[in-house]
Protein backbone atom coordinates (compact mmCIF):
# COMPACT_ATOMS: atom_id res chain seq x y z
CA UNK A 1 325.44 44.43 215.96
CA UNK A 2 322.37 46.37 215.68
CA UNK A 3 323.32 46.99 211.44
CA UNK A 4 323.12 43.22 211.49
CA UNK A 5 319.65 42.52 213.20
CA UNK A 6 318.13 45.13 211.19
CA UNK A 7 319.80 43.84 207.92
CA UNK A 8 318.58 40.20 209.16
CA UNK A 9 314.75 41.80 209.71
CA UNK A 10 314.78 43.57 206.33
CA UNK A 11 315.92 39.99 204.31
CA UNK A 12 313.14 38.01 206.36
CA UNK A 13 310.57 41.24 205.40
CA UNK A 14 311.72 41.08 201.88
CA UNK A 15 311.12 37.29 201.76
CA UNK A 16 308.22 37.12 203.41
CA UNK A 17 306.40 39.92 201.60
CA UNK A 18 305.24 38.04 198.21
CA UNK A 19 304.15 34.73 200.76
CA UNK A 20 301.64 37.31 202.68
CA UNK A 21 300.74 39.61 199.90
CA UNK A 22 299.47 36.20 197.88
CA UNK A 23 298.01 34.57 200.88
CA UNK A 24 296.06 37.73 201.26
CA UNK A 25 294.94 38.32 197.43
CA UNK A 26 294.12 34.81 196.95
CA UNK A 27 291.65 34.77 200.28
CA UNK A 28 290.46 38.13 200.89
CA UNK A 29 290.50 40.43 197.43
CA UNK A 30 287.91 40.30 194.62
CA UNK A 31 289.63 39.20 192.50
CA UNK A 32 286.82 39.61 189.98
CA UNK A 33 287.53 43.55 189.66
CA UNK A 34 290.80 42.61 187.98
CA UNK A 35 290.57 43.84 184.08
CA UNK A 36 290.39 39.99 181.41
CA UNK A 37 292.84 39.71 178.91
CA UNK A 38 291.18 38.96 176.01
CA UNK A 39 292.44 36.97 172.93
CA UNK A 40 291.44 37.25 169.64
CA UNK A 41 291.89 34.30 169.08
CA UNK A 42 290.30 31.90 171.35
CA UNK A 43 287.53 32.48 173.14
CA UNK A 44 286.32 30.19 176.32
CA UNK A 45 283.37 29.06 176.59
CA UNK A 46 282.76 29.18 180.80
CA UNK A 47 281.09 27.27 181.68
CA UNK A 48 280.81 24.87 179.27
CA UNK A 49 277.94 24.43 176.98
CA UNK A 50 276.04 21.37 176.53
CA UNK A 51 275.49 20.40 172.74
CA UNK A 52 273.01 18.52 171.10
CA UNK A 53 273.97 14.66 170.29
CA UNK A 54 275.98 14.84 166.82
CA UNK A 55 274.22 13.05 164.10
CA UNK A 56 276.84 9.93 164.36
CA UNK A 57 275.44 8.90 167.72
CA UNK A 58 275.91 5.66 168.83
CA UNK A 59 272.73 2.82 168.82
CA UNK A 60 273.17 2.60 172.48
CA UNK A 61 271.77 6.33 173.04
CA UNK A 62 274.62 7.80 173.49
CA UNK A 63 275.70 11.26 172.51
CA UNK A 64 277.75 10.85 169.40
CA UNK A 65 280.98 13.30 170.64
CA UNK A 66 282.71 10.60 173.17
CA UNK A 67 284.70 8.61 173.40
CA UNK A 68 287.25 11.19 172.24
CA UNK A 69 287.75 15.19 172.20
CA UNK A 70 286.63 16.93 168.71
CA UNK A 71 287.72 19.70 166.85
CA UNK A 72 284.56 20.68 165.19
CA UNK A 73 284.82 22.88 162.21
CA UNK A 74 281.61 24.09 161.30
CA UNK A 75 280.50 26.36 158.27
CA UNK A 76 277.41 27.43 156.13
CA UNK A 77 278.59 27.88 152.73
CA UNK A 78 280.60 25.87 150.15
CA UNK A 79 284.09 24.90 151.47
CA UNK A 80 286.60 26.35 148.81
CA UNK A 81 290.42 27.24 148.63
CA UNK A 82 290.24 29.10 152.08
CA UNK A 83 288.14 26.25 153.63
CA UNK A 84 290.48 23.14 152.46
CA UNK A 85 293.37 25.04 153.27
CA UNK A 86 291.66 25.33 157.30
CA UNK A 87 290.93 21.93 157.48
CA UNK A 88 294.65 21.20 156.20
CA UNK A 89 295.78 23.69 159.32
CA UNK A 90 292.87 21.25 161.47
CA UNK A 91 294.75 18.17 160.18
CA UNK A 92 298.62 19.91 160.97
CA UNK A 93 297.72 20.71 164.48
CA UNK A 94 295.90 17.40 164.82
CA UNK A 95 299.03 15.73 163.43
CA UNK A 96 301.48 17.68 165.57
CA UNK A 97 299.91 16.28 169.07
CA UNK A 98 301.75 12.67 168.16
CA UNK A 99 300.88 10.10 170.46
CA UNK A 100 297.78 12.22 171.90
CA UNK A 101 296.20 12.78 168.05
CA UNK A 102 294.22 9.15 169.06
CA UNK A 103 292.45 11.28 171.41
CA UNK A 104 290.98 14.08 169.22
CA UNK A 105 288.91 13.74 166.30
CA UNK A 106 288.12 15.98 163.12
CA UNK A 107 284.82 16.83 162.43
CA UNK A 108 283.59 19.10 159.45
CA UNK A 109 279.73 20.02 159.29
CA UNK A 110 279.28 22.32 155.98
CA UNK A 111 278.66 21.77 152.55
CA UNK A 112 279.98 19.19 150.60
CA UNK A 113 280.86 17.01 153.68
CA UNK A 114 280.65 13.50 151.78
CA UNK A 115 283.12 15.20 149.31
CA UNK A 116 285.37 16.28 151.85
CA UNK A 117 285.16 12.90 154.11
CA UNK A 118 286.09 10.72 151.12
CA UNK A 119 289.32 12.73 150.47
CA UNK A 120 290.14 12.82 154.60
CA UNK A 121 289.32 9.28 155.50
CA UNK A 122 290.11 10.99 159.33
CA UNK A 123 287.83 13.62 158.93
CA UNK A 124 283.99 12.77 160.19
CA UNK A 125 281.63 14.91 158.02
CA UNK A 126 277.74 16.40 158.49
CA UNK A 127 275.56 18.16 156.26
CA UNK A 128 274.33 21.21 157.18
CA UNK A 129 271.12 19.82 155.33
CA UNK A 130 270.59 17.35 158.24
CA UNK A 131 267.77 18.45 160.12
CA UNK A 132 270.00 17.71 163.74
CA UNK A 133 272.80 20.00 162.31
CA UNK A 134 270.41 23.07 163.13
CA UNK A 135 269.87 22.62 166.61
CA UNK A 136 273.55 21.87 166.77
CA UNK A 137 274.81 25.25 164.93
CA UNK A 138 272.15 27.23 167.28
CA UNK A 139 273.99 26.21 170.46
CA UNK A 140 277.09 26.97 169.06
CA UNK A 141 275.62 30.49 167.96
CA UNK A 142 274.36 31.65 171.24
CA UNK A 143 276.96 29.58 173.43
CA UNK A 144 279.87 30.70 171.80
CA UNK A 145 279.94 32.53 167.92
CA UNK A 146 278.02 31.95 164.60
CA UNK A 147 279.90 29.64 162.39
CA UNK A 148 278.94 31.98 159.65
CA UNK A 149 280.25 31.28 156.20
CA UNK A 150 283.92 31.57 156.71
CA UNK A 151 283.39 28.69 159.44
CA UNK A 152 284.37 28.65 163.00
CA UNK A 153 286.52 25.69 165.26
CA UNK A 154 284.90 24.71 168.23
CA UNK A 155 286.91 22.06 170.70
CA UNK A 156 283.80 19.86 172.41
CA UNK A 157 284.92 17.55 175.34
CA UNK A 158 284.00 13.69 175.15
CA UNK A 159 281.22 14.43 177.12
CA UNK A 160 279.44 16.67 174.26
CA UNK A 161 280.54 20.09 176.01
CA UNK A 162 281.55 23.24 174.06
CA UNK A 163 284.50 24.29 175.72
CA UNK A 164 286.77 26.57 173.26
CA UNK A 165 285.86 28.33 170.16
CA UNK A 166 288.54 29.33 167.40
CA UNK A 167 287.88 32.03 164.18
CA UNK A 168 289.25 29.49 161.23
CA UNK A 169 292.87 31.46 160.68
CA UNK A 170 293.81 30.82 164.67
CA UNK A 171 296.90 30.60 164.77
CA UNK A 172 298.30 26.74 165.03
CA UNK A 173 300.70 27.08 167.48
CA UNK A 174 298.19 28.52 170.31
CA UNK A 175 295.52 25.80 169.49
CA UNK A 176 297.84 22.93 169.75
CA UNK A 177 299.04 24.27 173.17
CA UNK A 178 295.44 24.28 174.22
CA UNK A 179 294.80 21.06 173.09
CA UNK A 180 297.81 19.67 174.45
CA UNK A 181 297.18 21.41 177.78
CA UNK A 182 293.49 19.86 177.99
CA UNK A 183 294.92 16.63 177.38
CA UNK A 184 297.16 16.90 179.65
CA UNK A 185 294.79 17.94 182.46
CA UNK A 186 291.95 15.84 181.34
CA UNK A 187 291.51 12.56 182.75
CA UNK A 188 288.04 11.80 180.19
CA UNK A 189 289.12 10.79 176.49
């Protein structure tokens, strides 16, 4: 009898351990101390940046990013082989979220942006020439990282907010899930 009550304490113990060990992590450790995992790969911006209104802005004022989430790419030299073959990666992932892709929008700011735009008719284009574009690659600088000439992928919410930033060889698979996980989540765009 008394192999069974202690058998019967240690299963209740044993069950009970994780429950208590969690309840006390989650309310009374710092959890702050705990080393990041960092990814190459993606880097979040926290908290979100504000950006400057994007040169499309609507007449009414408004900011120029909504109604949808954007995948900006941005760069500041000449787009060539390695740039047309990231903005065909861009297009693949945007493809690959199906019914969602309505809700995300390509947008290139670089060099030969017209060029680019009239191939893509779903691709949005800047020039880095335009005067707003400078104010606009600044905050993505110093909220996130420098476009630089290889280019960068930044994901900016419908409300104009930097949220995620990309180097432009990510690899697909982990930005889709991203993007399909914000969707999922978000309840704007």
């Amino acid at each position: 009898m008394k192999r069974f009550k202690l058998e019967l304490l240690l299963v209740a113990v044993v069950s009970l351990a994780p429950v208590v060990g969690a309840y006390l992590l989650y309310y009374y450790a710092d959890l702050s101390a705990l080393p990041r995992v960092e990814n190459q790969d993606r880097l979040l911006v926290s908290p979100a940046v504000p950006l400057p209104p994007f040169p499309a802005a609507d007449a009414e004022g408004g900011s120029g990013w909504g109604p949808t989430w954007s995948l900006l790419y941005v760069r500041t030299s000449d787009c060539g082989d390695a740039c047309r073959e990231h903005l065909l990666r861009l297009a693949q992932v945007h493809a690959r979220l199906g019914r969602d892709q309505d809700r995300v929008r390509r947008i290139y700011v670089g060099p030969d942006g017209d060029r680019l735009a009239s191939a893509d008719p779903m691709l949005t284009a800047a020039s880095v020439a335009d005067p707003s574009i400078d104010a606009l690659v600044g905050v993505l600088a110093s909220a996130a990282a420098e476009p630089g000439a290889d280019g960068r992928v930044y994901v900016v919410d419908p409300h104009g907010n930097l949220v995620l930033s990309y180097p432009p060889d990510a690899e697909q698979k982990g930005m889709l899930e991203d993007l399909e996980r914000l969707l999922d989540v978000s309840r704007i765009g």
